[in-house]
N, C-alpha and C. Protein backbone atom coordinates (compact mmCIF):
# COMPACT_ATOMS: atom_id res chain seq x y z
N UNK A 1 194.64 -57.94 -28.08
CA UNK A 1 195.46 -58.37 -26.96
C UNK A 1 195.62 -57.18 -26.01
N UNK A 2 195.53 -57.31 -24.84
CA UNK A 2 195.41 -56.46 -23.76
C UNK A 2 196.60 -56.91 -22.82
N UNK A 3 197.89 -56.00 -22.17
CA UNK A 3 198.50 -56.68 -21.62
C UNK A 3 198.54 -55.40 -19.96
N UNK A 4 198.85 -55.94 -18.83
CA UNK A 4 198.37 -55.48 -17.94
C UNK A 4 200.19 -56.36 -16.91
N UNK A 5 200.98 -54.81 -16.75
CA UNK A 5 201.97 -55.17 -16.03
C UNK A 5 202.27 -55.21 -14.38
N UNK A 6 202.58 -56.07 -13.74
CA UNK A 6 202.18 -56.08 -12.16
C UNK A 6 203.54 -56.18 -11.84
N UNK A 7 204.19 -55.17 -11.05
CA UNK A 7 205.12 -55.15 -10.42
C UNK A 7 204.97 -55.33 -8.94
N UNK A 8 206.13 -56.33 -8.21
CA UNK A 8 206.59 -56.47 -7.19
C UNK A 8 208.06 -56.28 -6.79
N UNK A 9 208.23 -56.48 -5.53
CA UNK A 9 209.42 -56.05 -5.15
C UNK A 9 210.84 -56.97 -6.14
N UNK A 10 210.43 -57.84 -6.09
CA UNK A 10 211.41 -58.63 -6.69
C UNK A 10 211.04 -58.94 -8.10
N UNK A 11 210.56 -59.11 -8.70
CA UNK A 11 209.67 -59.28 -10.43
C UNK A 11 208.50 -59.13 -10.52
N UNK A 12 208.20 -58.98 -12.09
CA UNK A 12 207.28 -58.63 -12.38
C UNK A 12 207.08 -59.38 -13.50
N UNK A 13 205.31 -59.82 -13.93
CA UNK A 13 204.78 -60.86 -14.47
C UNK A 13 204.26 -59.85 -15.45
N UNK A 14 203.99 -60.84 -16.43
CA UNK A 14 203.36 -59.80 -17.27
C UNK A 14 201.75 -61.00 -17.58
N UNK A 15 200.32 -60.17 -17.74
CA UNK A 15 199.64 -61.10 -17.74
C UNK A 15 198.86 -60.81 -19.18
N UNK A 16 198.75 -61.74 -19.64
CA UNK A 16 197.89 -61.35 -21.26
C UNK A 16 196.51 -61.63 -21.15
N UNK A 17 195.66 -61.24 -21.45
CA UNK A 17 194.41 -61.35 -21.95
C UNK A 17 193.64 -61.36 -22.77
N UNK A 18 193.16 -62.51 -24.14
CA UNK A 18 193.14 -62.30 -25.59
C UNK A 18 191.44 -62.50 -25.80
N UNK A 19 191.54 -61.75 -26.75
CA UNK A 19 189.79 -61.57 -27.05
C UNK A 19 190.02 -62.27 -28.68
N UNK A 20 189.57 -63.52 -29.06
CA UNK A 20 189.60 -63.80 -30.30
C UNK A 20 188.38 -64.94 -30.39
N UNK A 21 187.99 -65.52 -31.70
CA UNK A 21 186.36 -66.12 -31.67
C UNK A 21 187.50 -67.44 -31.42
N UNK A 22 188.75 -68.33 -31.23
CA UNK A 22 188.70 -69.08 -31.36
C UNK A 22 190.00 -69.11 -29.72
N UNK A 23 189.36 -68.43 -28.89
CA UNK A 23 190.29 -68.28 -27.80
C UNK A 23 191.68 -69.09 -27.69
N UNK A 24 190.78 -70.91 -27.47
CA UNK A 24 191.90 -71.69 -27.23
C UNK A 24 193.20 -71.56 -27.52
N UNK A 25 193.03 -71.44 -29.26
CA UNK A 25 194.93 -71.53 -29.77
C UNK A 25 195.08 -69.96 -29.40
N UNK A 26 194.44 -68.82 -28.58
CA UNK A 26 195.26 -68.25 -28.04
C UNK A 26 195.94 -67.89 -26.80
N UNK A 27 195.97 -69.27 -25.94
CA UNK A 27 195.82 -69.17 -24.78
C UNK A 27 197.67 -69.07 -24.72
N UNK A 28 198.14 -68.38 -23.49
CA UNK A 28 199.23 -68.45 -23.48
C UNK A 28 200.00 -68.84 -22.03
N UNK A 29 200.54 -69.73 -21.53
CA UNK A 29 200.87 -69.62 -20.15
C UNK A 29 202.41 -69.47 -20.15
N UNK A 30 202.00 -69.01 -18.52
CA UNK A 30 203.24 -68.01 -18.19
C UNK A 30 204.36 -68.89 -17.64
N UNK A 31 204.40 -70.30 -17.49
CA UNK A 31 205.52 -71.15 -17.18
C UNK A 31 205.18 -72.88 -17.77
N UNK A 32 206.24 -72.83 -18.12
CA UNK A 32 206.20 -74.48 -18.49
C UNK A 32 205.83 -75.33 -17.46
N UNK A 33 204.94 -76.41 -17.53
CA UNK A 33 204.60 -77.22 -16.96
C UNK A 33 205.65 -78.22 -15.86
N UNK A 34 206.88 -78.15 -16.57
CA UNK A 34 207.85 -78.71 -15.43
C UNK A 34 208.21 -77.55 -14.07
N UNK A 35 207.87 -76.45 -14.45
CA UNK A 35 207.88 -75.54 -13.23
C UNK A 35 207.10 -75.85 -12.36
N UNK A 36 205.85 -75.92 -12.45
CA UNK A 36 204.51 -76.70 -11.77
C UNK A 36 204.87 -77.70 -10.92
N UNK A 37 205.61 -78.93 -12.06
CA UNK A 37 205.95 -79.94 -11.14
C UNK A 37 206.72 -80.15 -10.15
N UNK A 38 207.80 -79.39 -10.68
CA UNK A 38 208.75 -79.16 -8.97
C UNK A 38 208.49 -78.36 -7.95
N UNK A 39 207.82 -77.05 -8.42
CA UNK A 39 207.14 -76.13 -7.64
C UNK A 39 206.41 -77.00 -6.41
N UNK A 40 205.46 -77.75 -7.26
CA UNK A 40 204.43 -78.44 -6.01
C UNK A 40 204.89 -80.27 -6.11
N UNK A 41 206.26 -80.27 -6.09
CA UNK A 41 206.49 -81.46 -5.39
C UNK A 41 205.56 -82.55 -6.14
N UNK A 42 205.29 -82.57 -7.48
CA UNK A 42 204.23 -83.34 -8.33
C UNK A 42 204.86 -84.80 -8.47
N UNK A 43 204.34 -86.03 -8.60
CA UNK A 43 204.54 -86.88 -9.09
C UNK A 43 203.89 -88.16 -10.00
N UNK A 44 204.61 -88.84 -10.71
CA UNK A 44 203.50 -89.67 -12.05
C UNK A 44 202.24 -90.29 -11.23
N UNK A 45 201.44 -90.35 -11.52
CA UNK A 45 200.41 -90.18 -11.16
C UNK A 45 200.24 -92.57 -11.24
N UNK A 46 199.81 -93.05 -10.58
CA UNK A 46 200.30 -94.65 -10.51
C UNK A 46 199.10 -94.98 -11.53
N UNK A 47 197.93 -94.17 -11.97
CA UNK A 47 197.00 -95.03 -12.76
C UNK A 47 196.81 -94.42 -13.96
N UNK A 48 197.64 -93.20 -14.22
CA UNK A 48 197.42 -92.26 -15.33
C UNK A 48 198.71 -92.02 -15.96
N UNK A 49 198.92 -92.43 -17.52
CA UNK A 49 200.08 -91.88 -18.14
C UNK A 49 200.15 -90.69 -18.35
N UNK A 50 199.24 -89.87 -18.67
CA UNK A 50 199.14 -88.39 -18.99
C UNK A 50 199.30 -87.16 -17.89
N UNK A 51 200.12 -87.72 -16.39
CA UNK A 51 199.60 -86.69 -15.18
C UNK A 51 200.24 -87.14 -14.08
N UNK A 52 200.47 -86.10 -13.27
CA UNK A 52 201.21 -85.97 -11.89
C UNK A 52 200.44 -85.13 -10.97
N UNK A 53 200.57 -85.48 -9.83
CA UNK A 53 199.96 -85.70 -8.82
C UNK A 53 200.53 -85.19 -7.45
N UNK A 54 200.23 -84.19 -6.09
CA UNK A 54 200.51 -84.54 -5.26
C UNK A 54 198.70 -84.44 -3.68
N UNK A 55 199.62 -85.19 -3.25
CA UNK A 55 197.97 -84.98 -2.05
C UNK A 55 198.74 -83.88 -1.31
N UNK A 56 197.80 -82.83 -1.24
CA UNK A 56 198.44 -81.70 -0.14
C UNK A 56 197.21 -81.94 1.29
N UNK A 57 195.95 -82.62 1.07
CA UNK A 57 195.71 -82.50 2.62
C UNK A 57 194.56 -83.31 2.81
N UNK A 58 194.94 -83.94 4.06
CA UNK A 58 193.50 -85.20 4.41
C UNK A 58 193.27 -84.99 5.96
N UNK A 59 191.77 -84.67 5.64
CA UNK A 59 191.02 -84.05 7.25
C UNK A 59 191.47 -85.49 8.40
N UNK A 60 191.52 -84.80 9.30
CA UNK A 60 192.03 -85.55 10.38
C UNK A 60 190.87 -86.08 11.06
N UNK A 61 189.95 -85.50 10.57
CA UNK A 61 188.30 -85.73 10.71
C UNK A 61 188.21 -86.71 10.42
N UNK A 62 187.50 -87.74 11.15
CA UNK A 62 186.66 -89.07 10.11
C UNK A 62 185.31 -88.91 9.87
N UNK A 63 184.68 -89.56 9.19
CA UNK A 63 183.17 -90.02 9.14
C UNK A 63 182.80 -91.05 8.65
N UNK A 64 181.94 -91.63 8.30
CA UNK A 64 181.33 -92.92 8.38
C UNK A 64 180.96 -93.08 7.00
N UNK A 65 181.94 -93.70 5.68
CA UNK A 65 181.78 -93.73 4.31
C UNK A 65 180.30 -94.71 3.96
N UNK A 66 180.28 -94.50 3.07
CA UNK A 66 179.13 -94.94 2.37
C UNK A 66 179.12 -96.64 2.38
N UNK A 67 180.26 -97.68 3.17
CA UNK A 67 180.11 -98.90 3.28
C UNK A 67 180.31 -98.96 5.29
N UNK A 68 179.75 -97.67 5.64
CA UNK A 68 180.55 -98.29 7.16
C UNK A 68 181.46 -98.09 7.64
N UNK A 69 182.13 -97.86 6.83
CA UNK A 69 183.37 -97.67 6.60
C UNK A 69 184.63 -96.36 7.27
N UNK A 70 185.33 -96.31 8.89
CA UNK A 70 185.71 -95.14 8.89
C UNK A 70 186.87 -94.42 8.02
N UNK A 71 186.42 -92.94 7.61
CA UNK A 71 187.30 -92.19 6.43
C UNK A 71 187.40 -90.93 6.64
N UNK A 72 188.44 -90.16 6.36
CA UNK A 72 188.91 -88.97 6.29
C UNK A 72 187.64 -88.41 5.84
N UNK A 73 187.38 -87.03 6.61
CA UNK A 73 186.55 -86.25 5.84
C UNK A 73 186.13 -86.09 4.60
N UNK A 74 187.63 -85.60 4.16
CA UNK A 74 187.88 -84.81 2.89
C UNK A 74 189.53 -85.09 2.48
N UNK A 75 189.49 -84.76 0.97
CA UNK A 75 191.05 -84.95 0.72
C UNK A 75 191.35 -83.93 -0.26
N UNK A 76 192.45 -83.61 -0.64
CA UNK A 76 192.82 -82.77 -1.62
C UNK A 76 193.61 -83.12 -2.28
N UNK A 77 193.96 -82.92 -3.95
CA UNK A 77 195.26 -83.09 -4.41
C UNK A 77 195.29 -82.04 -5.18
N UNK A 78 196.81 -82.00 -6.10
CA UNK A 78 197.05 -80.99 -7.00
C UNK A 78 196.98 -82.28 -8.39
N UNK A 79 196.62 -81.74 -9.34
CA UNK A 79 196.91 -82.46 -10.87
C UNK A 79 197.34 -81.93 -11.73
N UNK A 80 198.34 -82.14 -12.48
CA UNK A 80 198.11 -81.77 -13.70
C UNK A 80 198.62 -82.78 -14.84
N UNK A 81 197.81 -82.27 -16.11
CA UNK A 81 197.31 -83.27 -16.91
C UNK A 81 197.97 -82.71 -18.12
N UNK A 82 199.19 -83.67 -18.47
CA UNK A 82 199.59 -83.45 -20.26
C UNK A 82 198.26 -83.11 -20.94
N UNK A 83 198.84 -82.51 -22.51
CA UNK A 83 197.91 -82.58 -23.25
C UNK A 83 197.45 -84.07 -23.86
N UNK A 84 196.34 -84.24 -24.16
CA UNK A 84 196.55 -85.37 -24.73
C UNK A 84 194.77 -85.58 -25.55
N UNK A 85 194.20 -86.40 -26.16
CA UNK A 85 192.98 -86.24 -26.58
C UNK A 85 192.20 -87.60 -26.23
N UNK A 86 191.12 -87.94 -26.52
CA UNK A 86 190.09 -88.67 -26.26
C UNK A 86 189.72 -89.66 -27.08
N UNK A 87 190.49 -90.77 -26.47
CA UNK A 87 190.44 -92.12 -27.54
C UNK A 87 189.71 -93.40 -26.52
N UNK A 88 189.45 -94.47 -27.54
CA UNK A 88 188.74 -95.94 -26.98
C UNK A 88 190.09 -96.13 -26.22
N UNK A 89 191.25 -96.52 -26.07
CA UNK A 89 192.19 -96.16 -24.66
C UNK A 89 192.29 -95.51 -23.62
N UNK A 90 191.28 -93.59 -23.84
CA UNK A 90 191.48 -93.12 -22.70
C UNK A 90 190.78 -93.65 -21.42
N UNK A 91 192.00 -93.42 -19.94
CA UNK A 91 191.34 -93.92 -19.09
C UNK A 91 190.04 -92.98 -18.40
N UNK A 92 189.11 -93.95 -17.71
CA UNK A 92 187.72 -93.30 -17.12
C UNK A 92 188.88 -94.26 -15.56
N UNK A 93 187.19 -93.23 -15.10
CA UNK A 93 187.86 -93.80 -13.25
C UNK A 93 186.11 -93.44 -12.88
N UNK A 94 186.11 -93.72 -11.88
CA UNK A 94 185.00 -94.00 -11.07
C UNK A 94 185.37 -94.15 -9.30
N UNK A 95 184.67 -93.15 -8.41
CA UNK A 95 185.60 -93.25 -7.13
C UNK A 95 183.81 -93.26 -6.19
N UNK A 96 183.75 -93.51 -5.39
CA UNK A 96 182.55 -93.69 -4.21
C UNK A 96 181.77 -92.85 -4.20
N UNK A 97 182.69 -91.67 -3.82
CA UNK A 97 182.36 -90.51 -3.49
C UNK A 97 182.35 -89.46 -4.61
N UNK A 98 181.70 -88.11 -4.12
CA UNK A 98 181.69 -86.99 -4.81
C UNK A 98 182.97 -86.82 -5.06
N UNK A 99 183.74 -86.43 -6.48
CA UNK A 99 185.19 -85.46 -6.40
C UNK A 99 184.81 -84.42 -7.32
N UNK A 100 185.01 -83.05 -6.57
CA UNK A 100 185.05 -81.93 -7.13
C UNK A 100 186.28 -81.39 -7.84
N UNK A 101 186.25 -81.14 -9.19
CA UNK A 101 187.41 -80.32 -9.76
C UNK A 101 187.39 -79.13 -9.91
N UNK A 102 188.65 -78.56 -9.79
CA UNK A 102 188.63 -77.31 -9.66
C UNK A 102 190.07 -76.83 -10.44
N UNK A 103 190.26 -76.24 -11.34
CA UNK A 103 190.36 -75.64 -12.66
C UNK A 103 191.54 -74.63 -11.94
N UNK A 104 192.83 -74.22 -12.21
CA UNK A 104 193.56 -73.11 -11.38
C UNK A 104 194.27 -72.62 -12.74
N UNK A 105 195.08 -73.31 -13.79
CA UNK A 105 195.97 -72.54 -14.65
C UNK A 105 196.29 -73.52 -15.65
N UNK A 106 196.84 -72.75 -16.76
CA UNK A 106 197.21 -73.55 -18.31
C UNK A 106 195.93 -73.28 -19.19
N UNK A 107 195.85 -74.31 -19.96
CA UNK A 107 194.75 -74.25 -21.06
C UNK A 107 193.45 -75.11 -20.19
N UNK A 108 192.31 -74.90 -20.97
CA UNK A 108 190.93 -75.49 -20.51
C UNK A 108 190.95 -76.55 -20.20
N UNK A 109 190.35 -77.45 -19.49
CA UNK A 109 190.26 -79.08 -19.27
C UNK A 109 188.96 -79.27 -19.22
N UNK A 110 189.10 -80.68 -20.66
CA UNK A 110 187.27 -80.59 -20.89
C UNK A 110 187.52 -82.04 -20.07
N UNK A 111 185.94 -82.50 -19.14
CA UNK A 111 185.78 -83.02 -18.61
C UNK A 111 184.65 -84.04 -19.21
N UNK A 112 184.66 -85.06 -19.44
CA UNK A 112 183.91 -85.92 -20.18
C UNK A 112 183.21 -87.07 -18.87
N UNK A 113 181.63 -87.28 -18.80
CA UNK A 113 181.41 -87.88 -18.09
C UNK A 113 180.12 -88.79 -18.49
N UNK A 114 180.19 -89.78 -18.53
CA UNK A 114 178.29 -90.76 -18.42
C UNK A 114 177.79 -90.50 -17.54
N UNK A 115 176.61 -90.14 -17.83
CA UNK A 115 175.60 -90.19 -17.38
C UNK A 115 174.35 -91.37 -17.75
N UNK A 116 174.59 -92.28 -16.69
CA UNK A 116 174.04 -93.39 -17.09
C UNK A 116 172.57 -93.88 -17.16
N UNK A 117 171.78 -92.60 -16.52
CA UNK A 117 170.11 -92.88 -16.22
C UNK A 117 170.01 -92.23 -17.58
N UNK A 118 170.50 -90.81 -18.09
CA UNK A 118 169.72 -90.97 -19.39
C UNK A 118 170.86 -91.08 -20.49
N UNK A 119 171.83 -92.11 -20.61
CA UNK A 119 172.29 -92.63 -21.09
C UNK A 119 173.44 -91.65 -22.63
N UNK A 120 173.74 -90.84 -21.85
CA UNK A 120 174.14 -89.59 -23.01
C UNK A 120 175.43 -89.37 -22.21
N UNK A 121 176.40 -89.34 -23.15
CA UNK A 121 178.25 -89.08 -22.72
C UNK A 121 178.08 -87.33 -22.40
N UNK A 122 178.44 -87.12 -21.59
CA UNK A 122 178.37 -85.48 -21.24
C UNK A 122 179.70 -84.83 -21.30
N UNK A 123 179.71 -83.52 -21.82
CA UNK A 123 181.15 -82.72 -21.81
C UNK A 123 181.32 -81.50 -20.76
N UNK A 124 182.02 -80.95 -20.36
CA UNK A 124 181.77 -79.62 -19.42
C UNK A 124 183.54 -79.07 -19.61
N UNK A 125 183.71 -77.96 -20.04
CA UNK A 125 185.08 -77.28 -20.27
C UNK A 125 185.31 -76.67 -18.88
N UNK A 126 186.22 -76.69 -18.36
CA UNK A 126 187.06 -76.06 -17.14
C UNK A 126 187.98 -75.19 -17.92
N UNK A 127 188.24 -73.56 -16.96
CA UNK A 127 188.87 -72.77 -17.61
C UNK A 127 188.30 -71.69 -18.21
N UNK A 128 187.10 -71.74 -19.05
CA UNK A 128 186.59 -71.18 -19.86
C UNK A 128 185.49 -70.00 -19.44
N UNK A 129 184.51 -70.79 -18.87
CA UNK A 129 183.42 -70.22 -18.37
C UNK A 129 183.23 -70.73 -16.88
N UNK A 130 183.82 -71.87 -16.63
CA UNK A 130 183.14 -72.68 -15.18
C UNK A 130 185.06 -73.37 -14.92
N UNK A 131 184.74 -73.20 -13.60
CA UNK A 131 186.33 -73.30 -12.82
C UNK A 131 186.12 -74.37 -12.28
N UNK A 132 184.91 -74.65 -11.51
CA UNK A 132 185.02 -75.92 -10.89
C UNK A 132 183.67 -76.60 -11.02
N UNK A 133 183.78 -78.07 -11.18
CA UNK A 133 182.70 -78.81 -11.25
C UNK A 133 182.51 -80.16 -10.58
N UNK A 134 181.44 -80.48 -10.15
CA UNK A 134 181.45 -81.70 -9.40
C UNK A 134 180.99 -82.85 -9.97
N UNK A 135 181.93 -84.29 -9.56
CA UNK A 135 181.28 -85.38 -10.59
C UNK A 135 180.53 -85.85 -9.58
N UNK A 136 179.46 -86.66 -9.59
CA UNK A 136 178.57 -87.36 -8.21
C UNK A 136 179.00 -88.54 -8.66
N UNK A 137 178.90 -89.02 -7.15
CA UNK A 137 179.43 -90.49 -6.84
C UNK A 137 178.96 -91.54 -7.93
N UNK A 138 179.97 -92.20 -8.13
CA UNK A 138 179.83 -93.69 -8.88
C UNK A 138 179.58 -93.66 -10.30
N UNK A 139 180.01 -92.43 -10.91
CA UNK A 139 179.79 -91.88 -11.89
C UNK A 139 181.05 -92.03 -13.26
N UNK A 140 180.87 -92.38 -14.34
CA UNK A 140 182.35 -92.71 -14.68
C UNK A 140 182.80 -91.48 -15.49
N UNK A 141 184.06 -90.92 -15.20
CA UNK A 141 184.43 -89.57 -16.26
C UNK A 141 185.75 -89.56 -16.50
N UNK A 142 186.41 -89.13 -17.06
CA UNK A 142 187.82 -88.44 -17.47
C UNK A 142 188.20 -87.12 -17.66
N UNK A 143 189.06 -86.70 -17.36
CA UNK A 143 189.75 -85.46 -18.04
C UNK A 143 190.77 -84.99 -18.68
N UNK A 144 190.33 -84.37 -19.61
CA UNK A 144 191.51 -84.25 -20.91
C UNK A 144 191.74 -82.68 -21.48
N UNK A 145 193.63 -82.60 -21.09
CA UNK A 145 193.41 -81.27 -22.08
C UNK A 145 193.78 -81.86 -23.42
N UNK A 146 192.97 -80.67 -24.07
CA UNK A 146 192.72 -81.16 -25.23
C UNK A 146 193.54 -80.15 -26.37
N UNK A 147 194.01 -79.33 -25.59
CA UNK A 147 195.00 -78.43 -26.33
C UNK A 147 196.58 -78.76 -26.86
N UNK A 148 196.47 -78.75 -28.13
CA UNK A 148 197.93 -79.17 -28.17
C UNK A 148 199.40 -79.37 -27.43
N UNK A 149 200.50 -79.25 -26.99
CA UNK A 149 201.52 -79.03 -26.35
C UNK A 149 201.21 -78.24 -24.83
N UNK A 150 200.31 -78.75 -24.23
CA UNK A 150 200.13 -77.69 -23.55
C UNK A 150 199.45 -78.31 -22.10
N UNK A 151 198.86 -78.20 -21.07
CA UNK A 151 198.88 -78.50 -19.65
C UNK A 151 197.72 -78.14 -19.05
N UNK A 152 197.11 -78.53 -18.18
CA UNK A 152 195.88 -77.87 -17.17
C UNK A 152 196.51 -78.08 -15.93
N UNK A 153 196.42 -77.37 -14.95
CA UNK A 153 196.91 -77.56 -13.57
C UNK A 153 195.43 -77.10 -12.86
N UNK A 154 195.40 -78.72 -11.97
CA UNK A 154 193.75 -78.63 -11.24
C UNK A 154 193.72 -78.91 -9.95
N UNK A 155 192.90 -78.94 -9.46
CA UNK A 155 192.69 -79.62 -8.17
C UNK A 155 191.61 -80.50 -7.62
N UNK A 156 191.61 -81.74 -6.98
CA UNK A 156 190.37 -82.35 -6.65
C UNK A 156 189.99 -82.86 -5.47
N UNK A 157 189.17 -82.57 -4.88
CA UNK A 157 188.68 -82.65 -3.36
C UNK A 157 187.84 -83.56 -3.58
N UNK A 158 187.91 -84.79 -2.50
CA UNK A 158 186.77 -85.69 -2.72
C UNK A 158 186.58 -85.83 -0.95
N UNK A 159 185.06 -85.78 -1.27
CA UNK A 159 184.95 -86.13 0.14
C UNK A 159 183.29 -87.08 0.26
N UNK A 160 183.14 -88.03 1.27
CA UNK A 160 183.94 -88.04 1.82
C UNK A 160 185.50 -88.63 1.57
N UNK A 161 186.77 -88.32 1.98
CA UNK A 161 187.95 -88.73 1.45
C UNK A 161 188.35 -89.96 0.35
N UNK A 162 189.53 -89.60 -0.03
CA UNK A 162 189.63 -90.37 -1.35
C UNK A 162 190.93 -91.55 -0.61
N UNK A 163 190.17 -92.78 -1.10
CA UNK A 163 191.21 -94.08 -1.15
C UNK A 163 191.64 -94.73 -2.10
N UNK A 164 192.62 -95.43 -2.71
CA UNK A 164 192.58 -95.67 -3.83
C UNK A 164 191.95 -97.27 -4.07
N UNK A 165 192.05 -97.69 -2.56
CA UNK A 165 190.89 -99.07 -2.79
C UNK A 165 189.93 -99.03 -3.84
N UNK A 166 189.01 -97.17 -3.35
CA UNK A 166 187.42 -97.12 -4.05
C UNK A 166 187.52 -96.70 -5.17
N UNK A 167 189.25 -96.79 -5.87
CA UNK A 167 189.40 -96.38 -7.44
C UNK A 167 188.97 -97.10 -8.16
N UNK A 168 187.91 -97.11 -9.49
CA UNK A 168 187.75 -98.87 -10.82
C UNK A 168 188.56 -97.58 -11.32
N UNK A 169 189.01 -97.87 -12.63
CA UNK A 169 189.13 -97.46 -13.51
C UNK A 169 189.18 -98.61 -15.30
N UNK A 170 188.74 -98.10 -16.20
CA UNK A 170 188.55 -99.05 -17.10
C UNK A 170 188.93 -98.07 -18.77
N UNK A 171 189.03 -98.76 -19.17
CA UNK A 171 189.11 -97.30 -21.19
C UNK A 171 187.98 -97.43 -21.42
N UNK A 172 187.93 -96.17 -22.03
CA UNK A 172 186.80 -95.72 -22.57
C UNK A 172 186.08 -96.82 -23.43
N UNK A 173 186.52 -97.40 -24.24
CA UNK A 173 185.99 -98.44 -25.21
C UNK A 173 185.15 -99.19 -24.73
N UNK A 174 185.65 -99.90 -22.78
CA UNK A 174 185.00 -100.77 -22.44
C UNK A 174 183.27 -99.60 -21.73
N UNK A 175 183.26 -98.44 -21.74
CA UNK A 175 181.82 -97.89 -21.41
C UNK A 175 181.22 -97.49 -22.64
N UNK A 176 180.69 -97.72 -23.49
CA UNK A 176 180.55 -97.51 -24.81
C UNK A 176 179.24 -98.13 -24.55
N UNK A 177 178.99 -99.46 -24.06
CA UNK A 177 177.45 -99.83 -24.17
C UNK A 177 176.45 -99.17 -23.23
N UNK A 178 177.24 -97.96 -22.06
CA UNK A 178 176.42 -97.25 -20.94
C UNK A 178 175.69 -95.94 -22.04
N UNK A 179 176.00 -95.58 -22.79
CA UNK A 179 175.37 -94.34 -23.65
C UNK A 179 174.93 -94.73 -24.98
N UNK A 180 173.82 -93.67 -25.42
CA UNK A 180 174.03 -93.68 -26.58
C UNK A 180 174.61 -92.75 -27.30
N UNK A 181 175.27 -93.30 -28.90
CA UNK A 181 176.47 -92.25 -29.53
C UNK A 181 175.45 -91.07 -30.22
């Protein structure tokens, strides 16, 4: 354990950094997850039990969505996601467009996605090695921390912009015949 003290005028954080073969259970964050939520104005998220939500910004820009359709550039939100794990209940979502995640604090968030041309469930950890990753359009995935008692705080930009019209979402159970196990 390596600890590295940063003083400012008003407090000082202390930040840890742990070198062990099984990192995860040593991850440690520096504020409870309800700090997060009031901090950034978070709220329950309307299609997800596990997560809160706020949109901080939608381009004033339009362009011409993938049905014709005029739409915000781009959009942004903040997330963050209880712990929780990966069952025939968890929800998948599926949105038009590209949404990029992007990984900021807490424990890892593994990102689970089909890939339906060659038919194989895919994993990718946020946090770890890779901060941000992009799902391509029409693609079905979820994200889950998978760490005990514990939180991911993320962010996701979809562009072109996100509506919740172009939300499906369905459980996992019902995509089961898109892969093989």
């Amino acid at each position: 354990q390596t600890c590295l003290i940063h003083f400012t005028k008003r407090y000082f954080k202390i930040f840890y950094s742990y070198t062990c073969l099984s990192y995860r259970h040593c991850l440690k964050m520096s504020q409870p997850k309800e700090y997060w939520i009031k901090k950034l104005d978070l709220q329950p998220h309307p299609k997800e039990d596990k997560g809160f939500f706020r949109e901080t910004y939608r381009d004033e820009y339009t362009v011409t969505g993938r049905t014709n359709e005029q739409r915000n550039a781009s959009t942004v939100i903040y997330f963050l996601h209880d712990s929780d794990q990966l069952t025939d209940e968890s929800t998948f979502f599926k949105v038009q467009h590209t949404e990029m995640i992007h990984w900021y604090h807490g424990s890892p968030l593994t990102l689970y996605y089909i890939d339906e041309k060659e038919r194989k469930m895919k994993k990718v950890e946020l946090g770890v090695e890779e901060f941000h990753f992009p799902f391509p359009k029409e693609t079905w995935f979820t994200r889950v921390c998978e760490v005990p008692d514990s939180y991911s705080l993320i962010g996701c930009t979809v562009s072109p912009g996100f509506d919740f019209k172009d939300l499906q979402t369905t459980a996992f159970k019902n995509l089961k015949s898109l892969f093989d196990a």
